[in-house]
N, C-alpha and C. Protein backbone atom coordinates (compact mmCIF):
# COMPACT_ATOMS: atom_id res chain seq x y z
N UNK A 1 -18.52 5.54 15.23
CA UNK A 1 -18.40 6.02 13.88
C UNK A 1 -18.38 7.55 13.91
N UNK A 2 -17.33 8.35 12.54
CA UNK A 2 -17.38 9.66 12.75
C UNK A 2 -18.47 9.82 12.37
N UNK A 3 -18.77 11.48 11.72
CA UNK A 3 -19.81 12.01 11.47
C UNK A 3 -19.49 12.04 10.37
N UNK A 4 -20.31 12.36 9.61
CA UNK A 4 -20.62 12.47 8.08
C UNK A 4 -19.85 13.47 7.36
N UNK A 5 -18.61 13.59 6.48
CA UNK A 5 -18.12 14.11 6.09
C UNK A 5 -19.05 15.54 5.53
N UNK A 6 -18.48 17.04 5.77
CA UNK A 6 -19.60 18.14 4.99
C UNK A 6 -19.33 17.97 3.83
N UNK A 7 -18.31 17.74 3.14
CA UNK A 7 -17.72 17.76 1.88
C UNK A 7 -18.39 16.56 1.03
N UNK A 8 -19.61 16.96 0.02
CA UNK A 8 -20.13 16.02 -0.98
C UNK A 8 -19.42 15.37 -1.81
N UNK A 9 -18.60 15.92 -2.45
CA UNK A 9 -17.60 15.18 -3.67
C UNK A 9 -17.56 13.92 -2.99
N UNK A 10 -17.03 13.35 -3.42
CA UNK A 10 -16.74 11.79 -3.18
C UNK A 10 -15.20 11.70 -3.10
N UNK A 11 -14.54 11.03 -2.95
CA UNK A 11 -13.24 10.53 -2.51
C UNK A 11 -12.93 9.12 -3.61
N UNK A 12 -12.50 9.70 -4.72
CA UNK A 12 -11.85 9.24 -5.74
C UNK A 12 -10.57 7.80 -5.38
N UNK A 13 -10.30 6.76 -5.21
CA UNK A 13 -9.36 6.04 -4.66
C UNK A 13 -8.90 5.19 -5.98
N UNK A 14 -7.47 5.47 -6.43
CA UNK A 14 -7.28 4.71 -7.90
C UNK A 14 -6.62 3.10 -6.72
N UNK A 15 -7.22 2.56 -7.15
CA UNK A 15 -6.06 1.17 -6.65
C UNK A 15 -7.34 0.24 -5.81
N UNK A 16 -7.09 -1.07 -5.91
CA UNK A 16 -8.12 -1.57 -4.93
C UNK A 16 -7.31 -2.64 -4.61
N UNK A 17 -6.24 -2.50 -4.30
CA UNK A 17 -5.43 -3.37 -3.25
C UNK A 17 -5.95 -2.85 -2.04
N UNK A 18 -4.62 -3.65 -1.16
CA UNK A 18 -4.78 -3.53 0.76
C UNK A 18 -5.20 -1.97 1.18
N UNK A 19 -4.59 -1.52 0.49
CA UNK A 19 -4.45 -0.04 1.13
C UNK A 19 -5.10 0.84 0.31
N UNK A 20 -5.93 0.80 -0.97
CA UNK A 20 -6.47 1.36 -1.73
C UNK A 20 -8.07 0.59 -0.89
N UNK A 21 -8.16 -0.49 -0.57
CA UNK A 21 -9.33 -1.05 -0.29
C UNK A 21 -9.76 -0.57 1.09
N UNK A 22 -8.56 -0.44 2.11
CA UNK A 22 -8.59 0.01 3.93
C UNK A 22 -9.42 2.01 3.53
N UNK A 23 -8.35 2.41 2.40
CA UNK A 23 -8.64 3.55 2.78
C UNK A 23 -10.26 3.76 2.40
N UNK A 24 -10.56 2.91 1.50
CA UNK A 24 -11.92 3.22 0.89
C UNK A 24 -13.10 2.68 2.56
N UNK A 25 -12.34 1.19 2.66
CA UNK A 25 -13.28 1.16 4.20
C UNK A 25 -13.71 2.37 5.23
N UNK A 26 -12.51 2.74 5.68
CA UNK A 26 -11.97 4.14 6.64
C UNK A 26 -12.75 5.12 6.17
N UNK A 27 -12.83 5.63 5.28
CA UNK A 27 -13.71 6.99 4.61
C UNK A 27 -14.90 6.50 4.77
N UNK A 28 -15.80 5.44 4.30
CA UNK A 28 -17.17 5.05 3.96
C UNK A 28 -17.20 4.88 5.35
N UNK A 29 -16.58 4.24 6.39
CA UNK A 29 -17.00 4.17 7.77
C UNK A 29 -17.45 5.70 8.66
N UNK A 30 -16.50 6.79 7.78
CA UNK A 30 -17.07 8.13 8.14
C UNK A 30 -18.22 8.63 7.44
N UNK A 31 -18.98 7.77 6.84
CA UNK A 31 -20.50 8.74 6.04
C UNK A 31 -19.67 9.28 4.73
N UNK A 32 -18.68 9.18 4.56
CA UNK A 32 -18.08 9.51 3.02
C UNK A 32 -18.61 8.96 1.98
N UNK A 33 -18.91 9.57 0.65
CA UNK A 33 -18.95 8.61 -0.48
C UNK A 33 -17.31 8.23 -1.43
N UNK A 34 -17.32 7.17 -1.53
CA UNK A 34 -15.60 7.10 -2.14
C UNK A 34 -15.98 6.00 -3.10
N UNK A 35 -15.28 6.26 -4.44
CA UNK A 35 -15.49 5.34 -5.48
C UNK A 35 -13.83 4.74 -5.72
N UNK A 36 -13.84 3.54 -5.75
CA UNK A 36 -12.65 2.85 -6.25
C UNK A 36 -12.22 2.75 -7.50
N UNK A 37 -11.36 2.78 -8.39
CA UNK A 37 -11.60 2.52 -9.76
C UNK A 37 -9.91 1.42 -9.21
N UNK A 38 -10.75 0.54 -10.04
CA UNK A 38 -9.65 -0.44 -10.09
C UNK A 38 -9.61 -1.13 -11.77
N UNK A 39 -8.29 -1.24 -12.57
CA UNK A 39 -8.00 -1.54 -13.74
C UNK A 39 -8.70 -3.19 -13.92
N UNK A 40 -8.30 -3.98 -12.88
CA UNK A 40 -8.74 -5.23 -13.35
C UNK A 40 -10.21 -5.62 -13.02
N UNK A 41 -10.60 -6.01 -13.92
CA UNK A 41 -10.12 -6.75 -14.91
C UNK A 41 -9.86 -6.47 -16.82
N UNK A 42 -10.18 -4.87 -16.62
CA UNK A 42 -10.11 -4.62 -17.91
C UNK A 42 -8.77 -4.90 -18.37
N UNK A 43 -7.38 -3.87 -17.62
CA UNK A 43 -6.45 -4.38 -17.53
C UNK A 43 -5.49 -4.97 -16.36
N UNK A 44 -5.20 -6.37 -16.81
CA UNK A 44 -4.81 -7.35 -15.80
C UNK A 44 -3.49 -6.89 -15.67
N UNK A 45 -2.75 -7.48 -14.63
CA UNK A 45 -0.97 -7.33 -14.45
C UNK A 45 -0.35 -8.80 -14.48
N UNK A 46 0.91 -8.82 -14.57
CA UNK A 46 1.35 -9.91 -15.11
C UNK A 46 1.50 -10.73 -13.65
N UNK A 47 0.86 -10.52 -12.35
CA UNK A 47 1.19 -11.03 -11.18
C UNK A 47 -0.32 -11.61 -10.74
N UNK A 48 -1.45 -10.75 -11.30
CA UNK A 48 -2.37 -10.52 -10.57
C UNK A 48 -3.23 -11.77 -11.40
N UNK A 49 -3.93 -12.92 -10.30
CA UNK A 49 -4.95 -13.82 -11.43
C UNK A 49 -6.19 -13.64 -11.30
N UNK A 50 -7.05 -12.82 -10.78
CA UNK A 50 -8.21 -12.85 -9.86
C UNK A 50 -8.83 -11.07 -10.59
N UNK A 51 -9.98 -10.88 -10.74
CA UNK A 51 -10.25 -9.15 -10.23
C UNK A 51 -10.83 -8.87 -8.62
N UNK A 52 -10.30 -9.47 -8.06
CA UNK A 52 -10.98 -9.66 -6.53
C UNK A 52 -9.74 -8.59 -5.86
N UNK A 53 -10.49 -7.95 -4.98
CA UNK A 53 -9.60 -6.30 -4.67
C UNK A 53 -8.70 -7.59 -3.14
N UNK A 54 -8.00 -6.40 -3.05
CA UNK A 54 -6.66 -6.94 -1.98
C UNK A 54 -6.24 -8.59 -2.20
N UNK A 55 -6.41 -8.75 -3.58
CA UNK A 55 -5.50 -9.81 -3.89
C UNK A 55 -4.10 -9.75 -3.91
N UNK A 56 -3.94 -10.72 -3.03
CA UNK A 56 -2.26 -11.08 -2.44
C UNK A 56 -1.40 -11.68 -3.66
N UNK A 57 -0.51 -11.85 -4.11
CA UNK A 57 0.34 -11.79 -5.09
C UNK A 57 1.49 -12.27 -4.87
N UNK A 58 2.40 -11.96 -3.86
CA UNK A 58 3.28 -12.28 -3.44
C UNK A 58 3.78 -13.22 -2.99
N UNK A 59 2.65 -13.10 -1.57
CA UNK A 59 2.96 -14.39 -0.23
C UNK A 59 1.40 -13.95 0.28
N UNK A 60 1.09 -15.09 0.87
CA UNK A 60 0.01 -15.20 1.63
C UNK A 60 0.50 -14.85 3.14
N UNK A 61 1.22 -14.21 3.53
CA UNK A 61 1.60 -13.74 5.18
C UNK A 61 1.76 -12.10 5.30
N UNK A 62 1.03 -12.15 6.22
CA UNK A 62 0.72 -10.76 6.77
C UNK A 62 2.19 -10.15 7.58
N UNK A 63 3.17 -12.02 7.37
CA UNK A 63 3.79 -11.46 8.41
C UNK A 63 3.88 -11.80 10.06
N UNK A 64 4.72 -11.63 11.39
CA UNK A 64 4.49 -11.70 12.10
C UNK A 64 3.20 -11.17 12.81
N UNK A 65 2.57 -11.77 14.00
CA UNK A 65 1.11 -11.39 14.52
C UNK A 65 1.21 -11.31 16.02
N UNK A 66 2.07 -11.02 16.63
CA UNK A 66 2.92 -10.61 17.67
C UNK A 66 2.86 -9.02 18.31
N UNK A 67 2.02 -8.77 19.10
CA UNK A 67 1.88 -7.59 19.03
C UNK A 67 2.76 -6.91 20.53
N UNK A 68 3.51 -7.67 20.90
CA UNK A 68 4.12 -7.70 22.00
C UNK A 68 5.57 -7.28 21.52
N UNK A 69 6.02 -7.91 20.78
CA UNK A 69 7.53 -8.10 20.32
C UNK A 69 7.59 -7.44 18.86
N UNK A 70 6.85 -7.46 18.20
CA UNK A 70 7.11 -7.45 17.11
C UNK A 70 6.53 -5.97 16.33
N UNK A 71 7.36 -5.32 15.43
CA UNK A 71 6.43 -4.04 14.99
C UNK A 71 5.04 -4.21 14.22
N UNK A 72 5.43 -5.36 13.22
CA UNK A 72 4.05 -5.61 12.17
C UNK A 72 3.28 -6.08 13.19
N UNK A 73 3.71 -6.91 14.14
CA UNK A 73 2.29 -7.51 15.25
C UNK A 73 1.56 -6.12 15.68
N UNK A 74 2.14 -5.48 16.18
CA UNK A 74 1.91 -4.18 16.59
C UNK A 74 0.99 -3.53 15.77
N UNK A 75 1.32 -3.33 14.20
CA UNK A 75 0.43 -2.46 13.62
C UNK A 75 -0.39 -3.22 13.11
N UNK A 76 -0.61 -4.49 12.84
CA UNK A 76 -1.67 -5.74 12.82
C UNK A 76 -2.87 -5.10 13.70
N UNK A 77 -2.33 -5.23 15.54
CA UNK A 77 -3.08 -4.72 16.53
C UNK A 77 -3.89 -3.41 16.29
N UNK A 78 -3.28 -2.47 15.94
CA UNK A 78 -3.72 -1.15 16.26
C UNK A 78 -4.91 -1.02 15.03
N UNK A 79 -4.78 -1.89 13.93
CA UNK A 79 -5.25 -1.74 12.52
C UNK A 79 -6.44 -2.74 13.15
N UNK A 80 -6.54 -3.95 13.98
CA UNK A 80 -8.13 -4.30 14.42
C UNK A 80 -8.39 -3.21 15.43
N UNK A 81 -8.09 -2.62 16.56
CA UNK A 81 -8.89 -1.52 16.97
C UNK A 81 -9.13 -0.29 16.14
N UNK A 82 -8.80 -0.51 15.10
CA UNK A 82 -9.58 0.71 14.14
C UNK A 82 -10.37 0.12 13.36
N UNK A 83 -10.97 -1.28 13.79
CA UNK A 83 -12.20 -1.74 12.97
C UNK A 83 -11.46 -1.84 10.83
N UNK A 84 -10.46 -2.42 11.29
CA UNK A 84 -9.40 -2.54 9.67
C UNK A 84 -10.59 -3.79 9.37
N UNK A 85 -10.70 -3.71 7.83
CA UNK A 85 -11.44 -4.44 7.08
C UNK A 85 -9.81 -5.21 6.34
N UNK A 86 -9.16 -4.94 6.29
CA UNK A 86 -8.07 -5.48 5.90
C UNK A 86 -7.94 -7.22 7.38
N UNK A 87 -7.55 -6.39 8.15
CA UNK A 87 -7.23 -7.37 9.16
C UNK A 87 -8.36 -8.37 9.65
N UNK A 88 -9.75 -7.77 9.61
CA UNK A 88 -11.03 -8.41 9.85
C UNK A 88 -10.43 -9.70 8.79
N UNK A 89 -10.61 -9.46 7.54
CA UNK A 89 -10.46 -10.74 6.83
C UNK A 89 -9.58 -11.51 7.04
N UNK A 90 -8.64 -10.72 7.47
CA UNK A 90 -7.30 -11.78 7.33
C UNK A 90 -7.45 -12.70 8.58
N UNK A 91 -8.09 -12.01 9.67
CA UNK A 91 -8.81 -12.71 10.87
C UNK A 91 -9.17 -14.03 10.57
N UNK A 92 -10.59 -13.74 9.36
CA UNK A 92 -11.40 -14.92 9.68
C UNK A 92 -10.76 -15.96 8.53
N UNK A 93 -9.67 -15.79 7.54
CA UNK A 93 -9.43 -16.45 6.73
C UNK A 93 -7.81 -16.84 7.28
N UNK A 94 -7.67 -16.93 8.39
CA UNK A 94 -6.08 -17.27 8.91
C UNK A 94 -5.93 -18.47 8.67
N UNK A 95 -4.28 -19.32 8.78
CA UNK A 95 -4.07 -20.42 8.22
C UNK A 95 -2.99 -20.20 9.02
N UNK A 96 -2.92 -22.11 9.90
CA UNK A 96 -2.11 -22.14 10.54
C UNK A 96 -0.70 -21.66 9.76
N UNK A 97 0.45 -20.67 10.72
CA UNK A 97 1.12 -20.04 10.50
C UNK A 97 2.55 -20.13 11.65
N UNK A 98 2.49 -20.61 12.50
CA UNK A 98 3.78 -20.79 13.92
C UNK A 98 3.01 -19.01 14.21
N UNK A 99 3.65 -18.17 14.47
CA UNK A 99 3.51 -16.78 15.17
C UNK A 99 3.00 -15.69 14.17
N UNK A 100 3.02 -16.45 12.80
CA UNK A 100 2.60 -15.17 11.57
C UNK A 100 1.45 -15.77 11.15
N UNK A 101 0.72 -14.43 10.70
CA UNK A 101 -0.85 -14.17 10.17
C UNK A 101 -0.63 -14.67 8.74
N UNK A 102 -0.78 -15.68 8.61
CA UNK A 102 -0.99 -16.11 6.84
C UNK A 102 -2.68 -16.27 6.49
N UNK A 103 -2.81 -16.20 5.46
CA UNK A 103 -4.62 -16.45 4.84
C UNK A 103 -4.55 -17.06 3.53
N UNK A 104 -5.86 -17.70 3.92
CA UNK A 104 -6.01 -18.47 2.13
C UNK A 104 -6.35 -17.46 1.18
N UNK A 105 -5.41 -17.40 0.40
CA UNK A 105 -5.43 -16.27 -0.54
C UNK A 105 -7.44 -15.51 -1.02
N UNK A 106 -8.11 -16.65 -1.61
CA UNK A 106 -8.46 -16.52 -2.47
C UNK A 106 -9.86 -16.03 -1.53
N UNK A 107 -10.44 -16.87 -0.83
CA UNK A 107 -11.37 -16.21 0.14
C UNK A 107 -11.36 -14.86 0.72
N UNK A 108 -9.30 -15.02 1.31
CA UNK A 108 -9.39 -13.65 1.96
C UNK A 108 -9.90 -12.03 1.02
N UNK A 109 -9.34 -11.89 -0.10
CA UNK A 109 -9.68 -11.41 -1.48
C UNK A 109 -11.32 -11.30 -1.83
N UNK A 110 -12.28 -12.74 -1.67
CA UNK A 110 -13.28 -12.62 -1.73
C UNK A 110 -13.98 -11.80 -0.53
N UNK A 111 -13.62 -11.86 0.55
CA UNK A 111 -14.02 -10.88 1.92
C UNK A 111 -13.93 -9.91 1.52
N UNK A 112 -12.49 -9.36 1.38
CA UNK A 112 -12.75 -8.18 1.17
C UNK A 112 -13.88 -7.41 -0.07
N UNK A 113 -13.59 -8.18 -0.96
CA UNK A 113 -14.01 -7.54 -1.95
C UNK A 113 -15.92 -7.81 -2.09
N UNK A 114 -16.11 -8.89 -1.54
CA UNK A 114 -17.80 -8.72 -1.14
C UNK A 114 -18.03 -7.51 -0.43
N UNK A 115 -17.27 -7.29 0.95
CA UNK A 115 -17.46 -6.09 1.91
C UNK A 115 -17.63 -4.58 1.46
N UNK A 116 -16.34 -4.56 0.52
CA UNK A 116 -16.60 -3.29 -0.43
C UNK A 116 -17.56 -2.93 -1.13
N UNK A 117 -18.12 -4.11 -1.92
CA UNK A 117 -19.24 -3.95 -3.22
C UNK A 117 -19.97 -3.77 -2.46
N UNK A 118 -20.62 -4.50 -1.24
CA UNK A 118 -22.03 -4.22 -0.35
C UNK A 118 -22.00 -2.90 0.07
N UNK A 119 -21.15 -2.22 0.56
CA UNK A 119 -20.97 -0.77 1.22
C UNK A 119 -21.86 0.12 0.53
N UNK A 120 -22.96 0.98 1.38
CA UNK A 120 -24.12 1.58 0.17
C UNK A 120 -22.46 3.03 0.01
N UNK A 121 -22.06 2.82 0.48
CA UNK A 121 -21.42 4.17 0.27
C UNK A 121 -20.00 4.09 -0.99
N UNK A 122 -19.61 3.12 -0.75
CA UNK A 122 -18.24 2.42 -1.98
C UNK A 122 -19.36 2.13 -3.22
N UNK A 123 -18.74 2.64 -3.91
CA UNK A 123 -19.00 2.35 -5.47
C UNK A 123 -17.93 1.73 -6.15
N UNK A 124 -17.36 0.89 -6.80
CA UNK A 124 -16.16 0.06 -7.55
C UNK A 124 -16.42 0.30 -9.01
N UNK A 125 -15.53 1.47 -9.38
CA UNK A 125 -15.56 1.48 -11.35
C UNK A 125 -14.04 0.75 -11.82
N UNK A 126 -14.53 -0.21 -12.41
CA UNK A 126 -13.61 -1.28 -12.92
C UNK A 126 -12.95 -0.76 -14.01
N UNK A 127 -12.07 0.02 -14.20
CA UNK A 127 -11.34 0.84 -15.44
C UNK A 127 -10.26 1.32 -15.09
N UNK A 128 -9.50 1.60 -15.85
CA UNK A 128 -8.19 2.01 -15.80
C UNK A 128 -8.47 3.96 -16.04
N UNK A 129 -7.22 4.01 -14.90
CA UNK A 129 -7.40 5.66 -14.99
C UNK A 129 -5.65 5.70 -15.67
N UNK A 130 -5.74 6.28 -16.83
CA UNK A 130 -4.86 6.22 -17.82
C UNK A 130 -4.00 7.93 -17.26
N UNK A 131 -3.10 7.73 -16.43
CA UNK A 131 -2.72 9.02 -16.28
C UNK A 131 -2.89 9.57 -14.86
N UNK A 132 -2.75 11.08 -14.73
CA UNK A 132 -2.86 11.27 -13.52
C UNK A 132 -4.57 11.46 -13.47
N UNK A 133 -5.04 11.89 -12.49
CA UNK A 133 -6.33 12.02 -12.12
C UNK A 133 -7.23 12.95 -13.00
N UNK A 134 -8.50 13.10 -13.48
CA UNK A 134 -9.08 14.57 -13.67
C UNK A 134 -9.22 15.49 -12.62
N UNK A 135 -8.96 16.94 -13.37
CA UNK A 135 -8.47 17.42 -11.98
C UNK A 135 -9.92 18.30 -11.68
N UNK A 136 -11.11 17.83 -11.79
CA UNK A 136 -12.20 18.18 -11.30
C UNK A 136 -12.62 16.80 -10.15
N UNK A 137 -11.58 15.83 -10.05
CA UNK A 137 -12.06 15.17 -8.87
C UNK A 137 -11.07 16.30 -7.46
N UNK A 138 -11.86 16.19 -6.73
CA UNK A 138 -11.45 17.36 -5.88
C UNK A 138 -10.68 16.58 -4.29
N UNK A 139 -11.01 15.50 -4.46
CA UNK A 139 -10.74 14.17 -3.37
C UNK A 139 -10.62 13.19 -3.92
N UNK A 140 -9.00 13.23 -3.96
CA UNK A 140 -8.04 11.66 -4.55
C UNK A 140 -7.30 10.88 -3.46
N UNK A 141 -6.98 9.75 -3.74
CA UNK A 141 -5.73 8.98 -2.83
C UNK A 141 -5.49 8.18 -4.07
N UNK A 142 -4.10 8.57 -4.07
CA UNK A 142 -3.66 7.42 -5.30
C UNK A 142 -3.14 6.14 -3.94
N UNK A 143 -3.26 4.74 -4.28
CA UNK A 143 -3.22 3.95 -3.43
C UNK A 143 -2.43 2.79 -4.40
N UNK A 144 -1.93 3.13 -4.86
CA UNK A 144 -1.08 1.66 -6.18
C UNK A 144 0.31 1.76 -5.95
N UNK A 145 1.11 0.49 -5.81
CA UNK A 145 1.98 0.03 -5.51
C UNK A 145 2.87 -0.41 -6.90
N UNK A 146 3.64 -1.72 -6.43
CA UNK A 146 4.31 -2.06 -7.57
C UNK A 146 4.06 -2.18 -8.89
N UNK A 147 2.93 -2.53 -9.06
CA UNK A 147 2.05 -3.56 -10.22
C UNK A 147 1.01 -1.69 -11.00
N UNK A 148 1.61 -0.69 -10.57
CA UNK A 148 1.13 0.24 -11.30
C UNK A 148 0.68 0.20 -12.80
N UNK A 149 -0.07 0.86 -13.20
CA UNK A 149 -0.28 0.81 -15.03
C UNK A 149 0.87 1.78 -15.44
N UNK A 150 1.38 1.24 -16.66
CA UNK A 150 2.48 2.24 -17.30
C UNK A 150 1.84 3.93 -17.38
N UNK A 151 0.65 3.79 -17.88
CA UNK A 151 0.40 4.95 -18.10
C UNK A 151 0.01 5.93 -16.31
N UNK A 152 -0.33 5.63 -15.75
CA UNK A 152 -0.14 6.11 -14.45
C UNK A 152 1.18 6.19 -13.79
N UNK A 153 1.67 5.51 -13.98
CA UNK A 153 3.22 5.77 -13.26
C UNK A 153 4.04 6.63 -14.58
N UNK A 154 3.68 6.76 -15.67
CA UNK A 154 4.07 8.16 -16.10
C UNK A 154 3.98 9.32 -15.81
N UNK A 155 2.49 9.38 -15.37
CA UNK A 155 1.73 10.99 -14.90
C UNK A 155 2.59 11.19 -13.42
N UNK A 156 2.85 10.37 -12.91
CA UNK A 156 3.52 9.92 -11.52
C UNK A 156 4.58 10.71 -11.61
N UNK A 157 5.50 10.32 -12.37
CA UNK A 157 6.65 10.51 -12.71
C UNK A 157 6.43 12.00 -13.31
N UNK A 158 5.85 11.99 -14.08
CA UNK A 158 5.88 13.54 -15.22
C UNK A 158 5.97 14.80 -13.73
N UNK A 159 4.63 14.48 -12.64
CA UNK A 159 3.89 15.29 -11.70
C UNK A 159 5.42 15.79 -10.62
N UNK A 160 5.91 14.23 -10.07
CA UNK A 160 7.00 14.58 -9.14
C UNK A 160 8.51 15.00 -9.75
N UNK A 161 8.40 14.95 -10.84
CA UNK A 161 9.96 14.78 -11.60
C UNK A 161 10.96 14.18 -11.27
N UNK A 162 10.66 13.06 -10.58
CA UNK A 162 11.39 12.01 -10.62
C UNK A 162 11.70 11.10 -11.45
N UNK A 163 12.87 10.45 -11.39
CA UNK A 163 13.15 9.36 -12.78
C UNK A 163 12.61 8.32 -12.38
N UNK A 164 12.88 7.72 -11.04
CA UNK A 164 12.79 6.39 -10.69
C UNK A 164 11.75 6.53 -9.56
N UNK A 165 10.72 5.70 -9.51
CA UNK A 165 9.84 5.52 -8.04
C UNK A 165 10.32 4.55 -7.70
N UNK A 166 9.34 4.28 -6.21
CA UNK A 166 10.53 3.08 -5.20
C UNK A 166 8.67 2.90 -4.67
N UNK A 167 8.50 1.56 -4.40
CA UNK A 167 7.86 1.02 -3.60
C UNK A 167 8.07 0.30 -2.08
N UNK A 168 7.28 0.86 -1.22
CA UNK A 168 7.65 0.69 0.18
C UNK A 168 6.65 -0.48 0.55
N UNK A 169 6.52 -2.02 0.82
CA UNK A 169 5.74 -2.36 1.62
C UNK A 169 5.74 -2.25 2.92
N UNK A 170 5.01 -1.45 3.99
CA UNK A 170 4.65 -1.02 5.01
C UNK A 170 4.42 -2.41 5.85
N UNK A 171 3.82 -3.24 5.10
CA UNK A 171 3.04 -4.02 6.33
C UNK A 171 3.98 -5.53 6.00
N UNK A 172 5.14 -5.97 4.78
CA UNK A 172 6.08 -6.45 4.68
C UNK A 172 7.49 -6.54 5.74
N UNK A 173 7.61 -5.30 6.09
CA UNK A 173 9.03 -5.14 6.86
C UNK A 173 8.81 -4.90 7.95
N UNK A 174 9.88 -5.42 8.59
CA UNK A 174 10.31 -5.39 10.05
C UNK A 174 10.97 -5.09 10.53
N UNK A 175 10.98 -4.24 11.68
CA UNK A 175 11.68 -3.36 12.81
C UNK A 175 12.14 -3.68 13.96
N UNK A 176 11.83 -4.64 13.72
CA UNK A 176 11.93 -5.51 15.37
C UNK A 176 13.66 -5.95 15.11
């Protein structure tokens, strides 16, 4: 484990999906304090049925688990030697799959999201951040994907001056 971040502020994380939830792991594993604010369940999305953080939505597959051949196997791999709380769950909640990492949705979701709440260092504020950030938080990661709130993907938009955003799933596509 690193050392204890010098920097007191806390580490602000809007989103408590996969990657809003990893990054909050990753920081608190360094002595960080990082608070999540996640909308649901105040406000739900038209995909999402659960307020349980890194709820899957889509597909229950991680994807290929191939770390030989395959790129996602690959970053599957590298994401358990960094002690990934993402992949830990998906570990213990796997479902036969032929060569890909699938999980039972609803457990895997409950892992994570027990793991987070226990963390003395993660705090979870269940609210919607309407907009871009206050800008007296001094340590942000915006971490939200498709299923953004309108009013955040405005400030989004207003901040980059872009018309259109594009969502990338990272751990979806393949290179191989």
């Amino acid at each position: 484990m690193a050392p204890r971040m010098a920097n007191s502020e806390p580490i602000h994380i809007i989103g408590g999906g996969l990657a809003g939830s990893e990054a909050a792991w990753q920081a608190a594993r360094t002595g960080a304090k990082v608070i999540i604010h996640e909308m649901r369940p105040q406000r739900m999305t038209d995909a999402h049925l659960t307020e349980g953080l890194a709820e899957l939505v889509c597909s229950n597959s991680f994807r290929s688990d191939d770390h030989e051949h395959n790129a996602v196997g690959l970053l599957h791999e590298e994401m358990r030697r960094c002690d990934s709380l993402i992949i830990a769950a998906a570990d213990k909640h796997a479902l036969p799959a032929g060569g890909a990492l699938a999980v039972d949705r609803d457990a895997f979701s409950a892992t994570v999201t027990r793991a987070i709440e226990q963390h003395p260092n993660i705090a979870v504020e269940r609210s919607e951040v309407a907009g871009l950030p206050p800008l007296e938080w001094s340590n942000v990661i915006i971490a939200t994907g498709p299923l953004t709130s309108p009013a955040l993907a405005a400030g989004i938009t207003d901040l980059t001056g872009e018309d259109a955003l594009a969502f990338f799933d990272a751990i979806g596509s393949d290179y191989s």
